[in-house]
Structures are given as C-alpha cells and as structure tokens.
N, C-alpha and C. Protein backbone atom coordinates (compact mmCIF):
# COMPACT_ATOMS: atom_id res chain seq x y z
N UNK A 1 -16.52 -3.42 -5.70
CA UNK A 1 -15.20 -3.08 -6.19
C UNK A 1 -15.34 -2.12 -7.37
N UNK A 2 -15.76 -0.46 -7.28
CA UNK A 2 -15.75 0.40 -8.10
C UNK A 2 -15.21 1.01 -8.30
N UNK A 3 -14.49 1.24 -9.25
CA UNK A 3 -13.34 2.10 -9.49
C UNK A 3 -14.02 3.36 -10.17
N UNK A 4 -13.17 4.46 -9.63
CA UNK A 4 -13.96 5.80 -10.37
C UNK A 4 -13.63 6.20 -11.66
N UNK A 5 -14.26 6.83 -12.25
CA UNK A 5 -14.87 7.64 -13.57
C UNK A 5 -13.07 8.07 -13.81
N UNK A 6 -12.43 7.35 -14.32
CA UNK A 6 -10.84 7.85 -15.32
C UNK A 6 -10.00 7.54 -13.92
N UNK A 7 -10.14 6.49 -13.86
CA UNK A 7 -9.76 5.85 -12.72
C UNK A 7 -8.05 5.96 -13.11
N UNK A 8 -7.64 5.38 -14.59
CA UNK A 8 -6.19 5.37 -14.64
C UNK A 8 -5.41 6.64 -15.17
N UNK A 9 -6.34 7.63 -14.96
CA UNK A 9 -5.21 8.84 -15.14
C UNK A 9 -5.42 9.39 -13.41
N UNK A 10 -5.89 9.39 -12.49
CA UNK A 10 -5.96 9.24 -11.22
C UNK A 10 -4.88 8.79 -10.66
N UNK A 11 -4.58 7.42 -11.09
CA UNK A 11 -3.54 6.65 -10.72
C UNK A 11 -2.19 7.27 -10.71
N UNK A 12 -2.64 7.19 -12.54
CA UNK A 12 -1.23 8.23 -13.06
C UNK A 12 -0.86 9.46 -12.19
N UNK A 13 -1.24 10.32 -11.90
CA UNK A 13 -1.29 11.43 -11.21
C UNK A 13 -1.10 11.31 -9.96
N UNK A 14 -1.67 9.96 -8.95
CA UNK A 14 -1.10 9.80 -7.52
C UNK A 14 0.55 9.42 -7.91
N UNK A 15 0.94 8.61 -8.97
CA UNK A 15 2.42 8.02 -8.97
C UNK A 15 3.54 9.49 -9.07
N UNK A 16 2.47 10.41 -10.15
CA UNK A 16 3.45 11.39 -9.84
C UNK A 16 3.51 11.85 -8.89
N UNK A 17 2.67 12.01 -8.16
CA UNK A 17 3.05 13.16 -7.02
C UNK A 17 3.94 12.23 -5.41
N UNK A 18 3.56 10.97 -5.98
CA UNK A 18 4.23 10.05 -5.03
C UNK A 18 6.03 9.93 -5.16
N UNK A 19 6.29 10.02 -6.66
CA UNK A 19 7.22 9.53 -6.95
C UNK A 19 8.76 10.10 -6.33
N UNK A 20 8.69 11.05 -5.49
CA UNK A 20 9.69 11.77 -5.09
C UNK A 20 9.65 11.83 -3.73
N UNK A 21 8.35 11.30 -3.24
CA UNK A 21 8.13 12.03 -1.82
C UNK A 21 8.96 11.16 -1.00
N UNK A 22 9.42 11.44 0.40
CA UNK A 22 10.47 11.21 1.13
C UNK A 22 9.21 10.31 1.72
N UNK A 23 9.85 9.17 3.03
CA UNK A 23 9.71 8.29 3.39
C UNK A 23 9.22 8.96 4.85
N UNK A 24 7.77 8.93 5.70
CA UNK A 24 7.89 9.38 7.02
C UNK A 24 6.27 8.81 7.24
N UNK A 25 6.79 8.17 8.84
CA UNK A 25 6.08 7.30 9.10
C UNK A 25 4.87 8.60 9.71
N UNK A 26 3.10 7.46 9.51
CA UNK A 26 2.08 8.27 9.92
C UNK A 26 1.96 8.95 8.23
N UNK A 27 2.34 9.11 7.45
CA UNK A 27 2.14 10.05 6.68
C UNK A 27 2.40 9.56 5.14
N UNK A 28 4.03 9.02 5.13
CA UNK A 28 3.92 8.39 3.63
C UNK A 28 4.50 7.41 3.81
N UNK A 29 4.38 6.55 4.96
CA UNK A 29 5.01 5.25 5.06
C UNK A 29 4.53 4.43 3.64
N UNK A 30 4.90 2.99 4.21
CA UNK A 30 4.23 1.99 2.96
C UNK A 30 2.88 1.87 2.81
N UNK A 31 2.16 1.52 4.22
CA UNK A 31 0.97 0.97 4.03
C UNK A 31 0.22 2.54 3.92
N UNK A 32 0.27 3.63 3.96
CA UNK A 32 -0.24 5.08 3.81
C UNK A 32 0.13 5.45 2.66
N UNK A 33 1.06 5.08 1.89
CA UNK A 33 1.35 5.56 0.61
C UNK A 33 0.37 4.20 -0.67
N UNK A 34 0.37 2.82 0.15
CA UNK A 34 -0.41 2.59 -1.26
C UNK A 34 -1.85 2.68 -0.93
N UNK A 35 -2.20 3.09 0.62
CA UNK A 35 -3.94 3.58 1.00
C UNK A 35 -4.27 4.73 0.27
N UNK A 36 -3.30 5.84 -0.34
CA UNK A 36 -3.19 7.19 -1.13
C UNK A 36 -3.43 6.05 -2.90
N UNK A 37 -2.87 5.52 -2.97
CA UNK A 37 -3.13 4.99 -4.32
C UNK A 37 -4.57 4.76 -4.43
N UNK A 38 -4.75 3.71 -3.46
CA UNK A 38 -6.47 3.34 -3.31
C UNK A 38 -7.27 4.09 -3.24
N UNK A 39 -6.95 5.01 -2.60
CA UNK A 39 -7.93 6.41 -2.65
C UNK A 39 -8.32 7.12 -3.92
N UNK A 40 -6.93 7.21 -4.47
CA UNK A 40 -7.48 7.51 -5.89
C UNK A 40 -8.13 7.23 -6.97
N UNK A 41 -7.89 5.93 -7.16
CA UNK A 41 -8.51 5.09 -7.74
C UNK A 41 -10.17 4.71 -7.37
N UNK A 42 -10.20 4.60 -6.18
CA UNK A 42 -12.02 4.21 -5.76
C UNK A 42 -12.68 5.24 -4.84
N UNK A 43 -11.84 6.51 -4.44
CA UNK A 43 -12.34 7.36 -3.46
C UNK A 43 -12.60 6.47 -1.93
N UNK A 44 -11.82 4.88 -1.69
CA UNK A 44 -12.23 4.93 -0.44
C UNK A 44 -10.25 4.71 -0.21
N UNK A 45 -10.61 5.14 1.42
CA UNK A 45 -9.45 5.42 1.82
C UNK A 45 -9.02 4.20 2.94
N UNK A 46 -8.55 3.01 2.86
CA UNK A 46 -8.21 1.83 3.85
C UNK A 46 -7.35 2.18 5.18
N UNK A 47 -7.09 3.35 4.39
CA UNK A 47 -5.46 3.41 5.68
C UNK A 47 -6.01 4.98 6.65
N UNK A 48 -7.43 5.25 6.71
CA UNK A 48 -7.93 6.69 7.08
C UNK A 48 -7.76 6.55 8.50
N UNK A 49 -7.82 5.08 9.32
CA UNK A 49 -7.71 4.74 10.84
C UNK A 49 -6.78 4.64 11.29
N UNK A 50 -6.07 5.04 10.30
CA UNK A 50 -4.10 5.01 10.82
C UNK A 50 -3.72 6.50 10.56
N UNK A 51 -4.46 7.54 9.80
CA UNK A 51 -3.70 8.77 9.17
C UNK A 51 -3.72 9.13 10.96
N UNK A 52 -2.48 10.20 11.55
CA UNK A 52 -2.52 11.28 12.13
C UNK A 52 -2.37 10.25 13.73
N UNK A 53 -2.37 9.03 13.47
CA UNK A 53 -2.30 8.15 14.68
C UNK A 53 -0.82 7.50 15.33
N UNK A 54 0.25 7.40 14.28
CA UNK A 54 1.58 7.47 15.27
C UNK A 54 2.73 8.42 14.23
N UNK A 55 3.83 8.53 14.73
CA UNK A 55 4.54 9.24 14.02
C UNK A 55 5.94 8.37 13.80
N UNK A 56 6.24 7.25 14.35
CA UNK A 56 7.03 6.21 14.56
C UNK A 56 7.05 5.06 14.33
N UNK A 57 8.12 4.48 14.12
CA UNK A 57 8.13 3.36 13.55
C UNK A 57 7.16 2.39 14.69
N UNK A 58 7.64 2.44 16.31
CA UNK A 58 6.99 1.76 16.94
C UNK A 58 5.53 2.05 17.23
N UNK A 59 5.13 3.70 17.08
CA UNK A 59 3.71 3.72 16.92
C UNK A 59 2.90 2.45 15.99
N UNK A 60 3.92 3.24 14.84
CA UNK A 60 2.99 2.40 13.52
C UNK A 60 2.56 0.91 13.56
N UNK A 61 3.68 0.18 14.36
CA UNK A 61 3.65 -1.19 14.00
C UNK A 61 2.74 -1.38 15.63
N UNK A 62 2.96 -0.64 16.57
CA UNK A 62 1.62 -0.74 17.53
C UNK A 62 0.08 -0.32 16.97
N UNK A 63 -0.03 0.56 16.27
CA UNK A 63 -1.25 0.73 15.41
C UNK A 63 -1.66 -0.41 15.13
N UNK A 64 -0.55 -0.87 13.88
CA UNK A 64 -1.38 -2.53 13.56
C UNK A 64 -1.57 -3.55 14.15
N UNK A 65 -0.54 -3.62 15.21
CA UNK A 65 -1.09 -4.65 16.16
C UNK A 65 -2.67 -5.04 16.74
N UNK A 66 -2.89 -3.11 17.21
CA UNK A 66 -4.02 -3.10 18.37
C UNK A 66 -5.48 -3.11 16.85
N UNK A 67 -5.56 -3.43 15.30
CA UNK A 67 -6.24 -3.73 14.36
C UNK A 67 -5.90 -4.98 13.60
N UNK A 68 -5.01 -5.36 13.70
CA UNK A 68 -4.86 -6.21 13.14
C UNK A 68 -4.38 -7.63 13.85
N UNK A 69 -3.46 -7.50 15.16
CA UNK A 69 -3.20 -8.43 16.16
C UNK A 69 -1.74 -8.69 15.09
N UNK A 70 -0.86 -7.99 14.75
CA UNK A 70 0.00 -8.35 13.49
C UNK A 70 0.85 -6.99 13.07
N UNK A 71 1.44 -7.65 12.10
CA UNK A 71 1.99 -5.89 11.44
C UNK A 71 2.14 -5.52 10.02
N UNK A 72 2.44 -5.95 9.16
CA UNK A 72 2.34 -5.06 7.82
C UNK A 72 1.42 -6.02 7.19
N UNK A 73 1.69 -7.24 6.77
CA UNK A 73 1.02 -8.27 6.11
C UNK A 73 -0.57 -8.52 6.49
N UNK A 74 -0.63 -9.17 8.30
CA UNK A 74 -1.80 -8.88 9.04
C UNK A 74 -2.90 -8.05 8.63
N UNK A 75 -2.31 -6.37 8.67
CA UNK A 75 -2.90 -5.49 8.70
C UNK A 75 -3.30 -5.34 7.05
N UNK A 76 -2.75 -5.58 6.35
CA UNK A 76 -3.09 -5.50 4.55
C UNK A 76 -4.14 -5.80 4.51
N UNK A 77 -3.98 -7.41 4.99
CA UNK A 77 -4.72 -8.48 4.63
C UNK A 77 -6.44 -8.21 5.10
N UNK A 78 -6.10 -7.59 6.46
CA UNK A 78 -7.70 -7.53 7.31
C UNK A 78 -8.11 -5.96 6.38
N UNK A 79 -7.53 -4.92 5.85
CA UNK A 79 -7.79 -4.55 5.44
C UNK A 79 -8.66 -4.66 3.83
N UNK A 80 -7.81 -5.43 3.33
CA UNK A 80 -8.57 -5.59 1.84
C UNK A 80 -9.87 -6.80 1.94
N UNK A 81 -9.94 -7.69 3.00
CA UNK A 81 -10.75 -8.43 4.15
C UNK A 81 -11.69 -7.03 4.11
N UNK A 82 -11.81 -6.50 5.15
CA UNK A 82 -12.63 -5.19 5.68
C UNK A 82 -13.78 -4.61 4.56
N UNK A 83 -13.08 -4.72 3.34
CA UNK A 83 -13.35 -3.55 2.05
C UNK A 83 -14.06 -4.53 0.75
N UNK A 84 -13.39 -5.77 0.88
CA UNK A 84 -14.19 -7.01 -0.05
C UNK A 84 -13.35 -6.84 -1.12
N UNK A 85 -11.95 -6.71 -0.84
CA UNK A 85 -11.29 -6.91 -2.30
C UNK A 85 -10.51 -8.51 -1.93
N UNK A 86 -10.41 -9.23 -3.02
CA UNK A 86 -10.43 -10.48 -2.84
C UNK A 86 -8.82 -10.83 -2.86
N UNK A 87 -8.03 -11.44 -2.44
CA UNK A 87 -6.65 -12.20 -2.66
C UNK A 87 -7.14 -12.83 -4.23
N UNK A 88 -5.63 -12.32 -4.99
CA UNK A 88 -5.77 -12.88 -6.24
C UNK A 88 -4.33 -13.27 -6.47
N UNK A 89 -3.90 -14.28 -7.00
CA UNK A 89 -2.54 -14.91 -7.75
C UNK A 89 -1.53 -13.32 -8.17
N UNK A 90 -0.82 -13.23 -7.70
CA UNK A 90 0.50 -12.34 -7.67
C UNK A 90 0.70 -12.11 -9.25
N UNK A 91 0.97 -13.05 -9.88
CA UNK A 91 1.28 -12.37 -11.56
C UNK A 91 0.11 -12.20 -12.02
N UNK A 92 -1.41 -12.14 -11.62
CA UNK A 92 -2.72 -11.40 -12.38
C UNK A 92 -3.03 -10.57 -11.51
N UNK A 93 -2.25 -9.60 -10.99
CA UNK A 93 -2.52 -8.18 -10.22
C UNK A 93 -2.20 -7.01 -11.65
N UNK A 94 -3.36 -6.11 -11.32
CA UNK A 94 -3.51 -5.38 -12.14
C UNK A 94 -3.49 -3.87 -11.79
N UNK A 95 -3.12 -3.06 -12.63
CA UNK A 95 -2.78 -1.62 -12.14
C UNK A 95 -4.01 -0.97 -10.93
N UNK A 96 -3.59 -0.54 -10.00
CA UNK A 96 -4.48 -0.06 -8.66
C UNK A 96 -4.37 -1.30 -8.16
N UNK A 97 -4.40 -2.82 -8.32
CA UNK A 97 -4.39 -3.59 -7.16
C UNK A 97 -2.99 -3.38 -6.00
N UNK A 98 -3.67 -4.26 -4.63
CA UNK A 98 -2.80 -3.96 -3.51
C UNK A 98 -1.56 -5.43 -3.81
N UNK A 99 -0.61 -5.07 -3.20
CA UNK A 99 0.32 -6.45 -2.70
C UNK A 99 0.89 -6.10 -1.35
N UNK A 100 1.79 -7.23 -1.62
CA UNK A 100 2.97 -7.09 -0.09
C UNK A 100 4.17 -7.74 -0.50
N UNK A 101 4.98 -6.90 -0.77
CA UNK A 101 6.42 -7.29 -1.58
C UNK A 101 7.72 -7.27 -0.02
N UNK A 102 8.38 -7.44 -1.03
CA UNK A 102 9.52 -7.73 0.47
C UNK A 102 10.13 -5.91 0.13
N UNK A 103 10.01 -5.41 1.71
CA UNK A 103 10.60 -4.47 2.50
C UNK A 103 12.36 -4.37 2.23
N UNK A 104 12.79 -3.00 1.91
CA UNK A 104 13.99 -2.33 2.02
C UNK A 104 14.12 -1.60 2.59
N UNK A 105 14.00 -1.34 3.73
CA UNK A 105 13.78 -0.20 4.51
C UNK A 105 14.56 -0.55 6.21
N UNK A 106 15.66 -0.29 6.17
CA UNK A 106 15.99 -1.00 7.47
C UNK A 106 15.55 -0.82 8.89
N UNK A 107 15.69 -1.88 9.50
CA UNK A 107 14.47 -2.06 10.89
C UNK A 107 12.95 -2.21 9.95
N UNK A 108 12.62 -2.16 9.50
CA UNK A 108 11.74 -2.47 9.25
C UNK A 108 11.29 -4.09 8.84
N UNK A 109 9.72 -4.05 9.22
CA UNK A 109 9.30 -5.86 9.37
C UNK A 109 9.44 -5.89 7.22
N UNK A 110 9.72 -7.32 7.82
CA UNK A 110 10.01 -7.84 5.84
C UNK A 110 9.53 -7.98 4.62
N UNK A 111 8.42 -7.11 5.19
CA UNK A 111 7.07 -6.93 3.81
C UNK A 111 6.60 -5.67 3.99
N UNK A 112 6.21 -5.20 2.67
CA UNK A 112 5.68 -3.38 2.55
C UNK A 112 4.64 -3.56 1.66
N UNK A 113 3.99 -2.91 1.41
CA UNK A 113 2.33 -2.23 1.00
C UNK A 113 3.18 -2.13 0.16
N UNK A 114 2.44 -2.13 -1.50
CA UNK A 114 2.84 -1.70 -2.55
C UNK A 114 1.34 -1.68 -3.03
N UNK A 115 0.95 -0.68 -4.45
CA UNK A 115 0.21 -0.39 -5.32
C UNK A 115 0.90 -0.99 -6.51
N UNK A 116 -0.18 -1.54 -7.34
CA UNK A 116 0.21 -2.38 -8.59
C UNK A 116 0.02 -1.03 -9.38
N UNK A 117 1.63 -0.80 -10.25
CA UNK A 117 1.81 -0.05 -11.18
C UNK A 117 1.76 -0.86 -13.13
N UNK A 118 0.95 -1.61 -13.09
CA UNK A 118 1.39 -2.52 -14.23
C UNK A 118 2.85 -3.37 -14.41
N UNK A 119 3.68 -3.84 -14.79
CA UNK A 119 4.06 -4.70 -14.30
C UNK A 119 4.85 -4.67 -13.44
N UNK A 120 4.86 -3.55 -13.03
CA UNK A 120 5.64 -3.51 -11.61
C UNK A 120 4.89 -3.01 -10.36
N UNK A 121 5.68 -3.16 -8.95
CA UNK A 121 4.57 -2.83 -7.93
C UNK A 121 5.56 -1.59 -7.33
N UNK A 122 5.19 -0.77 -6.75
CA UNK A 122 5.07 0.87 -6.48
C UNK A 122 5.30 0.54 -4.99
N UNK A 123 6.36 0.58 -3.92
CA UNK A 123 5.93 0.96 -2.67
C UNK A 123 7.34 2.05 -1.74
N UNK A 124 6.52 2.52 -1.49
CA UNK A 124 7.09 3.56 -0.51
C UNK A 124 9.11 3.05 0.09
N UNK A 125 9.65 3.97 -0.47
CA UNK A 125 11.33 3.75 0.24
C UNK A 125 11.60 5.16 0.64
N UNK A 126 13.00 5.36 1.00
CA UNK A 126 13.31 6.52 1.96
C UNK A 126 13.08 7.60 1.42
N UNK A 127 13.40 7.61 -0.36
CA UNK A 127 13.30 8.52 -0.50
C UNK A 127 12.84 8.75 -1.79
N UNK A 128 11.72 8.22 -2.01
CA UNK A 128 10.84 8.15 -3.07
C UNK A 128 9.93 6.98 -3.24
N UNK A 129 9.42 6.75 -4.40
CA UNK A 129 8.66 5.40 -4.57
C UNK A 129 9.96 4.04 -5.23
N UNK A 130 9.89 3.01 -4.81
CA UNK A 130 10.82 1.99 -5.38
C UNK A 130 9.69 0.91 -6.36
N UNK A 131 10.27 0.64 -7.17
CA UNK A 131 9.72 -0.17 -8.11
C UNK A 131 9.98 -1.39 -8.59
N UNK A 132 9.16 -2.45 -7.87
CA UNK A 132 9.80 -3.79 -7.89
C UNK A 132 9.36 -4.36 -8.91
N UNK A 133 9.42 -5.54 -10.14
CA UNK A 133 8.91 -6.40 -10.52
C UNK A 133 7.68 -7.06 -9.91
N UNK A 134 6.62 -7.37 -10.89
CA UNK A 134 5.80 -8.11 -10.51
C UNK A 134 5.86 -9.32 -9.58
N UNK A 135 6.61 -10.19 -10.06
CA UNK A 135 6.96 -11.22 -9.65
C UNK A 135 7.58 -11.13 -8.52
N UNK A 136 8.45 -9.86 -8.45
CA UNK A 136 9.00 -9.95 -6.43
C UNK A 136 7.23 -9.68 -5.79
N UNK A 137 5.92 -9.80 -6.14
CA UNK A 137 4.96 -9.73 -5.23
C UNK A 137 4.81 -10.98 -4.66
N UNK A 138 4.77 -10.83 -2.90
CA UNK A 138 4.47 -12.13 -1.73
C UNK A 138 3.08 -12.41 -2.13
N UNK A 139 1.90 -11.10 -1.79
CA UNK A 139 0.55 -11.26 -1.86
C UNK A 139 -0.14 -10.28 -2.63
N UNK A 140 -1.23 -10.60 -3.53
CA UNK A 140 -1.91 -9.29 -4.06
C UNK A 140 -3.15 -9.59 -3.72
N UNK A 141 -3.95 -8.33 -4.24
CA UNK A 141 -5.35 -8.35 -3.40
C UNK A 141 -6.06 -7.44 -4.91
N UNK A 142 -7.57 -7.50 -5.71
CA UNK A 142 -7.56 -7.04 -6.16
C UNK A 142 -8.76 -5.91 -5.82
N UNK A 143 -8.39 -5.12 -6.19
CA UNK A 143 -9.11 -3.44 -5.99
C UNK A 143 -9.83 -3.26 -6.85
C-alpha cells in the first residue's frame, strides 16, 4: 500500500480536474472516476479492465458481473481484494481511501464508488463530483 512521492497534492489536482466533469459511463462513471483518484495517488489503476469496455449503463453493470459475479459493491470489493487494500471502519477512512456510499443517479444500482476527500467522500454525479459526508459511507477500503 504505497502511495506516491506528494501523493496529496496529486489528489488535490485529480479533484480539480474531476470536479466539473459530466457523468458518462465507460469513462467517468463512479467506479472509473474514483479508479482516476487511485491512480493518482499510487500510480496503480483498479478500474484499467473496465476503461474502453462498455459505453452503457447495461454494458457497465455486465462488465461487473462477468468480474465480479455482482455490480457496484461486488466489484469494489474484489477489487480492493485484488490490490491488498484492506476494509477499514467507515469513519477512519482517510483522504485517497475507497468507499461505497449510496448512489443518486437514477436507474442506477444503490451504491457508487467514491474517493475519500477528508471528511467527505467524492463520487461521480451527472454533472460533476457530489460530496457526501463521511458518515453517509456503506463501506471503505484503505489505499
């Protein structure tokens, strides 16, 4: 679990460039927008077996199925599983860690990828980044 050389101005700098971007699946969905966080922070990329692989909502959630047997939560989970970042207690998630907060995004399944922004968590909405409270986190994982 190595985080790179100025790891939190990295961060800083993915939130900006995140913070406006529109919502489109394959590209800056949830779970692709906080795999872009992770990236920055440790140079590895979780979500690289999903970039360029559906463009749809039903792609996407077939993506995770045929990796995860599941869909947003599933797929987190086997991911931060995959990489050796450990499930940690929701209020000691720390800036760059992963969660899974509850989803605003309609049709969409009831949990979203978020990046821990300090005390709040960062995840992908229609039309920018939304910013929940700590405490709305279901699961965190730490990075």
């Amino acid at each position: 679990m190595t985080r790179l050389v100025h790891w939190e101005s990295k961060l800083a700098e993915f939130h900006k460039v995140a913070f406006g971007r529109p919502f489109v699946w394959g590209q800056t969905d949830c779970c692709l927008t906080a795999s872009d966080g992770v990236f920055a922070i440790t140079g590895i990329d979780p979500g690289a077996r999903f970039r360029g692989a559906y463009s749809d909502m039903a792609g996407g959630y077939r993506a995770m199925r045929e990796y995860s047997g599941g869909g947003v939560a599933e797929t987190i989970a086997a991911l931060m599983d995959e990489n050796g970042w450990p499930d940690v207690p929701v209020l000691t998630a720390r800036r760059g860690d992963v969660g899974l907060v509850p989803s605003g995004l309609p049709g969409a399944q009831s949990e979203a990828a978020a990046i821990c922004l300090g005390p709040r968590w960062a995840t992908q909405g229609e039309s920018g980044l939304v910013m929940l409270a700590l405490k709305q986190g279901m699961r965190a994982w730490r990075v």
